[in-house]
Protein backbone atom coordinates (compact mmCIF):
# COMPACT_ATOMS: atom_id res chain seq x y z
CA UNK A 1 0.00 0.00 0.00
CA UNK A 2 1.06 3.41 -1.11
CA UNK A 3 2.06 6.09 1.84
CA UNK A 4 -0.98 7.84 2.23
CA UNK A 5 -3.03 5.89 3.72
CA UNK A 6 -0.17 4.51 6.59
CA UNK A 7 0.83 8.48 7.91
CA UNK A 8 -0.50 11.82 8.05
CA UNK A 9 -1.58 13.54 5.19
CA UNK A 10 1.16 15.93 3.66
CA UNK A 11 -0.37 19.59 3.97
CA UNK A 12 -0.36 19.90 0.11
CA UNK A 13 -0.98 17.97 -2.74
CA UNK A 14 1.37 17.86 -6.15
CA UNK A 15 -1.14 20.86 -7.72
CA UNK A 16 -0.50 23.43 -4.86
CA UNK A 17 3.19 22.77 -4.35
CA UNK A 18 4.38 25.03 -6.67
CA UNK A 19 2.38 27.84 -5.59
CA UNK A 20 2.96 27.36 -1.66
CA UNK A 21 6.38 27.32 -2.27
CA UNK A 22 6.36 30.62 -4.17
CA UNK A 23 4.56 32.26 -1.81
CA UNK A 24 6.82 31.27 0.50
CA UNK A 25 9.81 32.21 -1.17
CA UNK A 26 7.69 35.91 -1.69
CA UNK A 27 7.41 36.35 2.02
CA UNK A 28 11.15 35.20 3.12
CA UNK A 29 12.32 38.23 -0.16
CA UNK A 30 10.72 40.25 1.46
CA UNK A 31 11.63 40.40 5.05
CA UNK A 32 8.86 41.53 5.95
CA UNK A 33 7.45 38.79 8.30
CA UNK A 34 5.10 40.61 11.07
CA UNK A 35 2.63 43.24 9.97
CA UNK A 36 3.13 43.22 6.39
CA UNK A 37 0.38 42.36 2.99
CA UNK A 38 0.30 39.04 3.34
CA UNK A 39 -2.54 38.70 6.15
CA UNK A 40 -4.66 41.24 5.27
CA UNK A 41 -4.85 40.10 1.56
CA UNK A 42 -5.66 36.46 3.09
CA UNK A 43 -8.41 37.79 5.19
CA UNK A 44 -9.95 39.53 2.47
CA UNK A 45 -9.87 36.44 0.36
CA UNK A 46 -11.01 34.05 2.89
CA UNK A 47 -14.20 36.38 3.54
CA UNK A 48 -14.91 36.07 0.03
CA UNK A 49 -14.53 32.25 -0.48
CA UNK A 50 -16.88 31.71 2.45
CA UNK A 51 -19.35 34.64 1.58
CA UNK A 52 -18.73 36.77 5.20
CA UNK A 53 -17.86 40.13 5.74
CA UNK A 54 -14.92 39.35 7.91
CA UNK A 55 -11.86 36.85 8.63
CA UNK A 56 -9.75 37.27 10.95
CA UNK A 57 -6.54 35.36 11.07
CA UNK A 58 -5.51 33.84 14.10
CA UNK A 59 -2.40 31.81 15.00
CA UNK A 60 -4.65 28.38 15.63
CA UNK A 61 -7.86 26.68 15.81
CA UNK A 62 -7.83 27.29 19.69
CA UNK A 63 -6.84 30.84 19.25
CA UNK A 64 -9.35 31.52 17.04
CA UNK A 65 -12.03 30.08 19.47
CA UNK A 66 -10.36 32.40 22.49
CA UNK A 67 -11.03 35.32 20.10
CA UNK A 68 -14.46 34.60 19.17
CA UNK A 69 -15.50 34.72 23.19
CA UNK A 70 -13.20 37.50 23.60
CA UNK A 71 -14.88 39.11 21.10
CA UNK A 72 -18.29 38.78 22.57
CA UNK A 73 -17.14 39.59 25.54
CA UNK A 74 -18.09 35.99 27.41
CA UNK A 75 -15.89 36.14 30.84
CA UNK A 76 -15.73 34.90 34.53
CA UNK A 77 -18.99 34.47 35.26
CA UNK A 78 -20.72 33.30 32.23
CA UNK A 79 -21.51 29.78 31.21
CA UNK A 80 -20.91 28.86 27.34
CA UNK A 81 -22.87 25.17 26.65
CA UNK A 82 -21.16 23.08 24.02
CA UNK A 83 -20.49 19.04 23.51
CA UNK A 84 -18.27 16.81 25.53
CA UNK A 85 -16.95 14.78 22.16
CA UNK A 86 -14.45 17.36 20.96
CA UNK A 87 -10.88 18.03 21.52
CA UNK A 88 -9.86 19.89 24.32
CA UNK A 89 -9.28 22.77 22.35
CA UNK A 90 -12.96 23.83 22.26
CA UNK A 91 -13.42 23.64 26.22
CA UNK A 92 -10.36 24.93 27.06
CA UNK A 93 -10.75 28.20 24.96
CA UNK A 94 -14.13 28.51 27.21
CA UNK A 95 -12.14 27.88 30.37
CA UNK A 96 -8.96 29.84 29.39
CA UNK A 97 -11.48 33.57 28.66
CA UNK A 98 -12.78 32.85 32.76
CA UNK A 99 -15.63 31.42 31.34
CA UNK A 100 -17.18 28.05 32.68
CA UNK A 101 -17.87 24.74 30.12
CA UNK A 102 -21.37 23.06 30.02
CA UNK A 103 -21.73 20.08 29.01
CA UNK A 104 -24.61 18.23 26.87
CA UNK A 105 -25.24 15.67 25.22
CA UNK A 106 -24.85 15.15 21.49
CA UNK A 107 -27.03 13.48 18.92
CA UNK A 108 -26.84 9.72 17.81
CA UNK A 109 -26.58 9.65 14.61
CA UNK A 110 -23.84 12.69 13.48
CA UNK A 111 -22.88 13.02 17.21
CA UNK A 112 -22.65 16.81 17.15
CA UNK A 113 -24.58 19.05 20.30
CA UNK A 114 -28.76 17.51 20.32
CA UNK A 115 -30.74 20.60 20.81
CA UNK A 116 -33.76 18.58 22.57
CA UNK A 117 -31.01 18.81 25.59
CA UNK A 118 -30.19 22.27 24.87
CA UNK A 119 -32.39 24.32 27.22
CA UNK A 120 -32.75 22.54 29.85
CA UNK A 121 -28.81 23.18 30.87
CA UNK A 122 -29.41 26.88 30.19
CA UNK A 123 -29.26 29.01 33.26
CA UNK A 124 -29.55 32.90 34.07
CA UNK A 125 -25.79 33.04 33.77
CA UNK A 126 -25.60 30.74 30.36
CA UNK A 127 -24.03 33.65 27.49
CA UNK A 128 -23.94 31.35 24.76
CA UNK A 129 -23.55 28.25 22.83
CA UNK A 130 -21.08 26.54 20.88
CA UNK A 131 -21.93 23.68 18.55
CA UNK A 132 -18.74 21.94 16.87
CA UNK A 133 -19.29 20.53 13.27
CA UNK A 134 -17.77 17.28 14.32
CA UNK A 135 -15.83 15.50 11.70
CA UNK A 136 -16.98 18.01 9.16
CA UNK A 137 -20.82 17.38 9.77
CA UNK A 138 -22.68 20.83 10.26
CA UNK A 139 -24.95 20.82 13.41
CA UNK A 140 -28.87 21.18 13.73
CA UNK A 141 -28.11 25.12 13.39
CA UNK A 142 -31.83 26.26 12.64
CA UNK A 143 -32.41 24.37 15.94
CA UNK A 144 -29.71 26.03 17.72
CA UNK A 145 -29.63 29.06 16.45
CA UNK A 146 -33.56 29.41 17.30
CA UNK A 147 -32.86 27.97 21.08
CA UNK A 148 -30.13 31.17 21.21
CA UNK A 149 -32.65 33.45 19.74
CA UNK A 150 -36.05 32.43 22.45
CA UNK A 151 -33.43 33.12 25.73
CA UNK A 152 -31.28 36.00 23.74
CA UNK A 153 -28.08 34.08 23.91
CA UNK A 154 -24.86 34.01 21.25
CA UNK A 155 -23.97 31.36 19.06
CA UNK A 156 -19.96 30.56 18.55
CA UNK A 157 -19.65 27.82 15.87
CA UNK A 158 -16.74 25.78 16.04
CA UNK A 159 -16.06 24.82 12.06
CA UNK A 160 -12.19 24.26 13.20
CA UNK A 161 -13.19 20.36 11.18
CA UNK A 162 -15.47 21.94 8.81
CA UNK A 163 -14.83 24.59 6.43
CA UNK A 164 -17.10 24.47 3.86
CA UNK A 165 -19.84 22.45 5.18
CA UNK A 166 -23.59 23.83 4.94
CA UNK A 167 -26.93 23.74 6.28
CA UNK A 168 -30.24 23.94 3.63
CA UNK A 169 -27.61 25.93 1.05
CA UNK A 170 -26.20 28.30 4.15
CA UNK A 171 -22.49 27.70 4.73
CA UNK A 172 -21.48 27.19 8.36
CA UNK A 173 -20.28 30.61 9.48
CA UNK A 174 -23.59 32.13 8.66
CA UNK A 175 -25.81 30.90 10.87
CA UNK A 176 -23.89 31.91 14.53
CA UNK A 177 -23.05 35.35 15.38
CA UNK A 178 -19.03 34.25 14.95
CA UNK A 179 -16.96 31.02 13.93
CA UNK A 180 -13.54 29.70 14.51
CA UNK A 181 -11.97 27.49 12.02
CA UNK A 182 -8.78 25.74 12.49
CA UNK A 183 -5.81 26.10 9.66
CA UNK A 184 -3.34 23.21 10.89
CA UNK A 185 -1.66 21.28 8.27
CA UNK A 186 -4.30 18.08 8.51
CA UNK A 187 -7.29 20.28 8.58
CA UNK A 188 -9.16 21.57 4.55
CA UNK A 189 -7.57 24.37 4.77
CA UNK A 190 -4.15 23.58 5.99
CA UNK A 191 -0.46 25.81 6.76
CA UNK A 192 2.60 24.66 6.92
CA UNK A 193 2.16 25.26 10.92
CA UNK A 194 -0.56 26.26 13.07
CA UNK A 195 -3.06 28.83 12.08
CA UNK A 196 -6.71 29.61 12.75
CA UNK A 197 -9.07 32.88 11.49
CA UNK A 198 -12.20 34.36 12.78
CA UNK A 199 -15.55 34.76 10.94
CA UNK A 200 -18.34 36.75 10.90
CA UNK A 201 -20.52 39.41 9.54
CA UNK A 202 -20.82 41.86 11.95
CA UNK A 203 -17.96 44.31 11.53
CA UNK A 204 -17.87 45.51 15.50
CA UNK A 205 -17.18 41.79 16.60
CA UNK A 206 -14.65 41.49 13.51
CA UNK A 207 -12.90 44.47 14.91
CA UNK A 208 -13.12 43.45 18.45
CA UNK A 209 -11.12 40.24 17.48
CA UNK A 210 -8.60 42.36 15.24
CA UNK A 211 -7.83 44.18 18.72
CA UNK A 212 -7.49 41.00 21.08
CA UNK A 213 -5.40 39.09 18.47
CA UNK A 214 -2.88 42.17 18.52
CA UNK A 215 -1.55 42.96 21.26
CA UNK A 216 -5.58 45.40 21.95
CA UNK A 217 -3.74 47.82 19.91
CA UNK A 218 -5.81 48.92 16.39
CA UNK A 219 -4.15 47.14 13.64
CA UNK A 220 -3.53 50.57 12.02
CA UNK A 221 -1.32 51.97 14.48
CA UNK A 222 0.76 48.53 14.47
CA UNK A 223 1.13 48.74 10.49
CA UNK A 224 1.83 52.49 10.85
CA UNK A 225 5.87 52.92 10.05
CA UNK A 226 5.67 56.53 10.85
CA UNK A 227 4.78 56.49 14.43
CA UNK A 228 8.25 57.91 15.38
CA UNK A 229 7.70 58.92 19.43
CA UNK A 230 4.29 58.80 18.96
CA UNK A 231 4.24 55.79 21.30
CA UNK A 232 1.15 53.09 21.11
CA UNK A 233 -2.55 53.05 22.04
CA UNK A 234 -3.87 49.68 23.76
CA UNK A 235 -8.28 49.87 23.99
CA UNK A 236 -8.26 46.34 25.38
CA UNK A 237 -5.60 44.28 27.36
CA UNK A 238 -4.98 41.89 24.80
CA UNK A 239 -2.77 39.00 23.71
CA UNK A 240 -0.08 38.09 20.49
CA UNK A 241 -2.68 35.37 18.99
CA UNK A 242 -2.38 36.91 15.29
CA UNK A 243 -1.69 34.99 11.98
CA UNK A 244 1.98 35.20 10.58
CA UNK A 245 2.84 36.42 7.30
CA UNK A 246 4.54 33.14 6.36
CA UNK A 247 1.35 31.74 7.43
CA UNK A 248 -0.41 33.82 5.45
CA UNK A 249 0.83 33.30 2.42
CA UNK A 250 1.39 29.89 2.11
CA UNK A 251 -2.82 30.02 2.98
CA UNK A 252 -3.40 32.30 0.23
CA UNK A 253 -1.77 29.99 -2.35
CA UNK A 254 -3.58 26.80 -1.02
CA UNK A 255 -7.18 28.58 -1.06
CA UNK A 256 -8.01 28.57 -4.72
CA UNK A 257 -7.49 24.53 -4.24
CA UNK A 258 -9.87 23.91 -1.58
CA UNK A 259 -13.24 23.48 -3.00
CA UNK A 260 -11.73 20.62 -5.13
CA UNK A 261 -9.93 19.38 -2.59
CA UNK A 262 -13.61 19.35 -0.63
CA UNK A 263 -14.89 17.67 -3.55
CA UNK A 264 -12.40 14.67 -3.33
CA UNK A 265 -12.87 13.88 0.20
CA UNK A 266 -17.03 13.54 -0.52
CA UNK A 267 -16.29 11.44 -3.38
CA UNK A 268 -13.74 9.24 -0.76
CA UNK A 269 -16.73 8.95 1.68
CA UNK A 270 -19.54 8.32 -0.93
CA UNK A 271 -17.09 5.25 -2.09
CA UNK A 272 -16.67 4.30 1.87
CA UNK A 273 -20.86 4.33 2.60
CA UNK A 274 -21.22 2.56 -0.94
CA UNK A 275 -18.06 -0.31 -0.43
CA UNK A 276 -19.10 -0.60 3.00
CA UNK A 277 -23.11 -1.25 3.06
CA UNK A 278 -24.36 -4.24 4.51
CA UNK A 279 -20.97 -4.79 7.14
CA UNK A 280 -22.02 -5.07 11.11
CA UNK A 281 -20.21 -1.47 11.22
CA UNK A 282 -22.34 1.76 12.07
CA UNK A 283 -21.55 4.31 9.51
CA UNK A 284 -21.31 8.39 9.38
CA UNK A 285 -24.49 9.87 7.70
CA UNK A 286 -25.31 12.70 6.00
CA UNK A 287 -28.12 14.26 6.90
CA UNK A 288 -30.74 15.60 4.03
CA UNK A 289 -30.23 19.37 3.72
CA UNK A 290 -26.95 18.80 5.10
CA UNK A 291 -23.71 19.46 3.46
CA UNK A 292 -20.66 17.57 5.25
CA UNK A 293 -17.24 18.27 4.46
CA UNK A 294 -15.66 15.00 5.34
CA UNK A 295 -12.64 15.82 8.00
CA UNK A 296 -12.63 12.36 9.13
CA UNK A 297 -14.81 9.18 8.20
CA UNK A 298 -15.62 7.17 11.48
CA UNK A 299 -17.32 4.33 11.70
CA UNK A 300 -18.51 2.11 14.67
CA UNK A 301 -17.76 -1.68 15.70
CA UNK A 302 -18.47 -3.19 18.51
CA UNK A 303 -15.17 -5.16 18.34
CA UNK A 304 -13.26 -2.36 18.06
CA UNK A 305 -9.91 -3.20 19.12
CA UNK A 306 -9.96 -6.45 17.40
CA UNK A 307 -10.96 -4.92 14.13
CA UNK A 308 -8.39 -2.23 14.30
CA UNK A 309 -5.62 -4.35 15.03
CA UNK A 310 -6.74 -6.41 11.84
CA UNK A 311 -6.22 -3.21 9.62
CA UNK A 312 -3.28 -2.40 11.47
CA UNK A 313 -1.88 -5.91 10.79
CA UNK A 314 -2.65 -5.18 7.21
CA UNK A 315 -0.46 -2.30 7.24
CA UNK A 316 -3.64 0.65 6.93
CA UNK A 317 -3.53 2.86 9.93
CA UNK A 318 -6.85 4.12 11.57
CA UNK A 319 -7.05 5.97 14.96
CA UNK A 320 -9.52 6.94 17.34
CA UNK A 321 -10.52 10.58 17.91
CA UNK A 322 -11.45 12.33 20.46
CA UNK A 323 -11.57 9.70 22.90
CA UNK A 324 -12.48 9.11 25.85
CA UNK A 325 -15.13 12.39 25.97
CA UNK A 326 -13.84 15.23 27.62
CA UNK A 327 -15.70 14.83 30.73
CA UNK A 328 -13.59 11.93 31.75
CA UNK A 329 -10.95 13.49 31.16
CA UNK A 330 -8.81 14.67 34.33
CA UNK A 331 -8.82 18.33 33.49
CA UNK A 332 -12.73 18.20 33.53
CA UNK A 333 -12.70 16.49 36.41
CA UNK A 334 -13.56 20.25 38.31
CA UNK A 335 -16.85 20.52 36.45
CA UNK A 336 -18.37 17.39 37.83
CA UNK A 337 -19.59 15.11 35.46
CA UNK A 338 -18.69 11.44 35.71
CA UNK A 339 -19.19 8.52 33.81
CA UNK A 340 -22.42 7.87 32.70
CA UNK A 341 -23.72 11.61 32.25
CA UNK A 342 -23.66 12.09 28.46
CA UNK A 343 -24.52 8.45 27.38
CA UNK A 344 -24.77 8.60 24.12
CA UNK A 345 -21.30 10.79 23.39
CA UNK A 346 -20.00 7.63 25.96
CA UNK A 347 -20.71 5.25 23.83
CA UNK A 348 -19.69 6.00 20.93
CA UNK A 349 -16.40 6.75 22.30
CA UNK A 350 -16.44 3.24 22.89
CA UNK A 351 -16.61 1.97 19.18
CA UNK A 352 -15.11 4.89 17.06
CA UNK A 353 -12.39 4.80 14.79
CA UNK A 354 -11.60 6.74 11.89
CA UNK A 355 -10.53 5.10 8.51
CA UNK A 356 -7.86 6.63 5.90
CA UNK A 357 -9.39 10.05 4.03
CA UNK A 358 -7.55 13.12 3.05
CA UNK A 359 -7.62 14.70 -0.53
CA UNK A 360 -4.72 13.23 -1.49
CA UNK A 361 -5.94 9.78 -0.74
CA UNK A 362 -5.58 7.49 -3.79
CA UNK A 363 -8.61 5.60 -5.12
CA UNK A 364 -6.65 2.20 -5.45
CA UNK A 365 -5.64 2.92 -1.12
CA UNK A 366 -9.03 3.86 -0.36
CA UNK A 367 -10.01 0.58 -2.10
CA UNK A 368 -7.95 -1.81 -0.28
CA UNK A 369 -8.66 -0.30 3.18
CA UNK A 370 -12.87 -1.22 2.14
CA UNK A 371 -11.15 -4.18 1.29
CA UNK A 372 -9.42 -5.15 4.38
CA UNK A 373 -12.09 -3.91 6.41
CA UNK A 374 -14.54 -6.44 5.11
CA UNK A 375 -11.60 -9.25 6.31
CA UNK A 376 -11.03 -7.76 9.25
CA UNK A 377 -14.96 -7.56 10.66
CA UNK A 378 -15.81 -10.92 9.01
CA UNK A 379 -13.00 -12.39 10.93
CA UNK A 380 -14.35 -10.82 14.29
């Protein structure tokens, strides 16, 4: 079996190489490497390729989640609900603004936040919520976002595994009042590093994240190579969370790729549900209405371990993520939960794995890990 399907996915396919290099080669010319073109010109673009007003680059996934709250000015204090099946990086953001995680459970089928559970963990001190588009499957967001609208609470989405997904033709990152997505190099829309930007369409909360990504200082005044003794100008106490121009760059060159790169990975998991049918395996869905993006493929056997040390024997790697949930986690162990509170997000941790999918996954790999994976659950 070729590479791909045994390691990591490279952050760039053969048809981007040439222009991620350039870019980078622009960016080390021109020494200028903090505060130059580069990451307002990606912005810009970004907005545009996901329809917003506003991007706002970030240096990670997690950063970009920190600015979003920031932004909306969620603090000690305030509870933000979200789901317990996500990486760390979700809750911690929460946790890391002063804010306080609550947990609910998530939905069987694409395991993402289940708004029947929604409001009854809302409390007078609950600011807003924060649905993540697991594995690239939007959340019920004309649920949620009608939940946030009846108590006159925010909606963060978390799209850090799903750029490009949708909801009945709306593109995640329209439906909440601001969204985080994730840039590292495994993600749709990977760097050559870490790297995260902010969306949204309302131009105060754009600006407010600008601000708290640099320093709390207006970008103009940091871009400004004038200022002389004029000293600097802080409106918020803020933090060094900004997008580099390398970065940058390299993000700007990979863009024009993505939507065929999206394209790929659906036609990877449309050959998965269709080589797969009919195996004693639970597999991902796709709602109706729904548009999923495909950041991992997971499937569900009950004979987990023994299944995935058959593939594993067969040389095709698959891993399990996001497990155990994050309220048995020992960080989370403050909050109060314990085993047996979100059953369904328990159990699934239970039988997850994900199989082989990137956009540089080769038909022929793809096609001998459906392959194996019929020997390796018929010899469970």
């Amino acid at each position: 079996m070729t590479e791909s399907v045994t390691r990591t996915p490279p952050a760039d396919v053969a048809e981007a190489q040439a222009a991620v290099e350039a870019a980078a080669l622009r960016v080390l010319r021109s020494g200028r490497y903090d505060w130059g073109p580069e990451v307002p010109a990606f912005e810009a673009e970004l907005a545009a390729w996901a329809g917003v007003r506003h991007a706002v680059g970030a240096n990670s996934g997690t950063a970009a989640l920190k600015l979003a709250l920031l932004a909306l000015g969620i603090g000690p204090g305030d509870e933000v609900i979200t789901a317990p099946n996500s990486d760390i990086a979700t809750t911690a953001a929460i946790s890391h603004v002063g804010a306080t995680p609550v947990l609910v459970d998530v939905e069987p089928d694409t395991l993402n936040l289940d708004p029947r559970r929604v409001e009854a963990a809302i409390t007078p001190r609950t600011r807003a919520l924060l649905p993540v588009h697991l594995y690239g499957h939007p959340a019920d967001l004309p649920a949620l976002t009608a939940i946030a609208a009846r108590h006159h609470l925010r909606v963060i989405e978390d799209a850090c595994l799903a750029l490009g997904a949708a909801v009945a033709g709306r593109p995640v990152g329209h439906w909440g009042d601001i969204t985080a997505v994730s840039h590292a190099p495994s993600k749709h829309l990977g760097a050559a590093g870490t790297a995260g930007s902010v969306l949204t369409n309302d131009p105060d909360l754009a600006e407010r994240a600008r601000l708290f990504s640099g320093y709390g200082q207006p970008r103009a005044n940091s871009y400004r190579r004038d200022l002389l003794g004029a000293g600097q100008h802080f409106l918020v106490e803020g933090l060094n969370e900004r997008l580099d121009e390398l970065q940058a760059a390299i993000l700007r060159a990979k863009l024009p790729f993505v939507a065929g790169w999206l394209e790929r990975r659906r036609a990877h998991a449309a050959a998965y549900s269709a080589g797969l049918a009919g195996l004693p395996l639970q597999l991902p869905v796709e709602r109706p209405g729904c548009r999923h993006v495909w950041r991992n493929y997971v499937v569900r056997a009950k004979d987990r371990a023994g299944v995935q040390r058959r593939l594993a024997e067969a040389g095709i790697a698959t891993r399990r993520l996001y497990v155990p949930p994050l309220h048995l986690q020992p960080p989370y162990a403050r909050l109060g939960y314990g085993p047996g509170a979100f059953p369904v997000a328990e159990a699934a941790a239970e039988q997850l794995f994900c199989l082989p999918l990137s956009h540089d996954l080769t038909d022929a790999d793809r096609d001998r890990a459906i392959e194996t994976l019929h020997r390796a659950v018929t010899a469970a």
